[in-house]
Protein backbone atom coordinates (compact mmCIF):
# COMPACT_ATOMS: atom_id res chain seq x y z
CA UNK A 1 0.00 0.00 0.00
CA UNK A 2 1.51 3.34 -1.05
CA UNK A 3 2.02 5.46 1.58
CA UNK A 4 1.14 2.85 4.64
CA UNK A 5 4.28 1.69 7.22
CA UNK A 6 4.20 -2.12 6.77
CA UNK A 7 4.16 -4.19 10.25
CA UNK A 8 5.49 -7.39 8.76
CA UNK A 9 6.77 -8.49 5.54
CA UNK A 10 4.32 -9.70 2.40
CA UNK A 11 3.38 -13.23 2.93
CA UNK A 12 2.44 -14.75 -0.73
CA UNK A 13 -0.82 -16.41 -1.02
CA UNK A 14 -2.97 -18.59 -3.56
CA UNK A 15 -6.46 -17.21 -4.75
CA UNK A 16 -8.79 -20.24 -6.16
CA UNK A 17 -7.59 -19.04 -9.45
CA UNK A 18 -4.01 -20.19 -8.52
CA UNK A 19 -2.59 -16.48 -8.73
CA UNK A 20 -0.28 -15.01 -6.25
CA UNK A 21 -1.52 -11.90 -4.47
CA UNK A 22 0.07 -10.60 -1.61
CA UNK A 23 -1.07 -9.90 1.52
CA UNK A 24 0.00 -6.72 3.63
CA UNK A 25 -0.04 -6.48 7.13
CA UNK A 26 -1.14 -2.84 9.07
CA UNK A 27 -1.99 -1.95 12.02
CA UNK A 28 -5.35 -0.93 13.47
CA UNK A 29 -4.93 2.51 14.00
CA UNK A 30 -3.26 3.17 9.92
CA UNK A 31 -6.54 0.86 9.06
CA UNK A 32 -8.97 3.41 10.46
CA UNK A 33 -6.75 6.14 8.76
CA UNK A 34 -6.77 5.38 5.79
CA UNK A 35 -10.44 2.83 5.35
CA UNK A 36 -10.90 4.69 1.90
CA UNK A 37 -7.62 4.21 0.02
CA UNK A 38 -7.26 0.42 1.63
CA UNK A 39 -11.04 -0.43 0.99
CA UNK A 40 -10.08 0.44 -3.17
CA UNK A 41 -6.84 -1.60 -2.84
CA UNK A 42 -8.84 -4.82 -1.58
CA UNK A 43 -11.82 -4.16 -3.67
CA UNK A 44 -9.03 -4.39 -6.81
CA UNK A 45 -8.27 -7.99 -5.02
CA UNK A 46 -5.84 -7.04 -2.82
CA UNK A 47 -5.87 -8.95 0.31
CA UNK A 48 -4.79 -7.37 3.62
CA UNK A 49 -4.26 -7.98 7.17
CA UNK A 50 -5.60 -5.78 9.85
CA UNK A 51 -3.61 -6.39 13.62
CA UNK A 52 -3.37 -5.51 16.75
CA UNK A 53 -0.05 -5.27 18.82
CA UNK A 54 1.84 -7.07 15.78
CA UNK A 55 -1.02 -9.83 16.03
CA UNK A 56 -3.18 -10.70 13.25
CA UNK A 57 -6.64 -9.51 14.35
CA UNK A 58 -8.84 -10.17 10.63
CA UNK A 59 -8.23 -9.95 6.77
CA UNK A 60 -9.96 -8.01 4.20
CA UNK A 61 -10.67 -9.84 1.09
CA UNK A 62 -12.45 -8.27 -2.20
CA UNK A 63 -16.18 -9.45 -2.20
CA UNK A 64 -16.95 -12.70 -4.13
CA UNK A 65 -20.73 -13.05 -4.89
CA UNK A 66 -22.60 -16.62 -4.49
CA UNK A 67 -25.44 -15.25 -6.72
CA UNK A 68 -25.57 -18.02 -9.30
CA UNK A 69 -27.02 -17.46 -12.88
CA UNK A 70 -31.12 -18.77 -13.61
CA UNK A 71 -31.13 -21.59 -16.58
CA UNK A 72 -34.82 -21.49 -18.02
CA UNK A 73 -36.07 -25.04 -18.47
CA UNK A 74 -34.33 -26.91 -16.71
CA UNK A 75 -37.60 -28.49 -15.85
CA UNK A 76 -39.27 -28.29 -18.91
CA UNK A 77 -40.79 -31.53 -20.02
CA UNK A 78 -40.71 -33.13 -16.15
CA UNK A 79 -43.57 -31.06 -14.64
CA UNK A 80 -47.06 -31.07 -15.49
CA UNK A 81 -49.61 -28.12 -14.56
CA UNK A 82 -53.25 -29.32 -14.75
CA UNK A 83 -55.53 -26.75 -16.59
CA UNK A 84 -58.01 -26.28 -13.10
CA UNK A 85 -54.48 -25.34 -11.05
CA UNK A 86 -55.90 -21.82 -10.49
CA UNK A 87 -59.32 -22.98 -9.42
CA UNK A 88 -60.94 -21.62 -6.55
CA UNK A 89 -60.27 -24.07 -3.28
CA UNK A 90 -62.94 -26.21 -2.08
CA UNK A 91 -64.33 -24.28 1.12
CA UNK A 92 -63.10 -27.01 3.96
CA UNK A 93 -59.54 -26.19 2.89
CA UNK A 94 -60.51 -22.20 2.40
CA UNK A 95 -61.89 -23.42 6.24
CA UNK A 96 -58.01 -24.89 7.45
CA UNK A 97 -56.60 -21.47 6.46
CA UNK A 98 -58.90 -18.90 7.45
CA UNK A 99 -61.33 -20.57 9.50
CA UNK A 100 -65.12 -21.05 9.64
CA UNK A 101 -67.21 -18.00 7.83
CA UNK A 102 -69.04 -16.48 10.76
C-alpha cells in the first residue's frame, strides 16, 4: 500500500484461481486512517491484514458473490400443470386457512 508503514513483511498467497496476491499487514490505528484508500486496494483484489499489537486480528478480502445465474427449463418436459391449477379451493380447505365463515 503506497504510503502505509508495513508491520510485517508480504506473505504470498494462492487465490482459487491459482494467482499469487500478496497480503500486507497494518496496524489498526493506519486501518482506520486510511479505510478509503485500503477499501479500493482490496476491492481491486488485494488482500490485507488488519492487527493488533503485531497480532493478526482479521483480513480483508475483495467481495466474491454466491449469486448463481437462472437456466430457463431446466424443468421443462418433467412437470405437469393441470388446466383447473388456479381454481378456486374447495371451502373445507378455504376453512383450514382462514377458518369457519361467521
Amino acid at each position: 500500500m503506497s504510503g502505509l508503514t508495513k508491520i510485517t513483511h508480504c506473505i504470498s498467497h494462492r487465490t482459487k484461481k491459482e494467482q499469487t496476491i500478496l497480503m500486507e499487514m497494518i496496524n489498526i490505528h493506519e486501518a482506520k486512517t486510511n479505510l478509503s484508500r485500503i477499501a479500493e486496494e482490496v476491492s481491486a483484489g488485494k488482500e490485507i491484514i488488519i492487527a493488533k499489537s503485531g497480532k493478526p486480528k482479521m483480513r480483508l478480502v475483495p467481495f466474491e458473490s454466491n449469486k448463481t445465474k437462472v437456466k430457463f427449463g431446466l424443468l421443462k418436459g418433467k412437470i405437469e400443470i393441470s388446466d383447473d391449477f388456479d381454481a378456486p379451493l374447495p371451502d373445507e380447505i378455504l376453512e383450514d386457512f382462514y377458518g369457519p365463515e361467521e
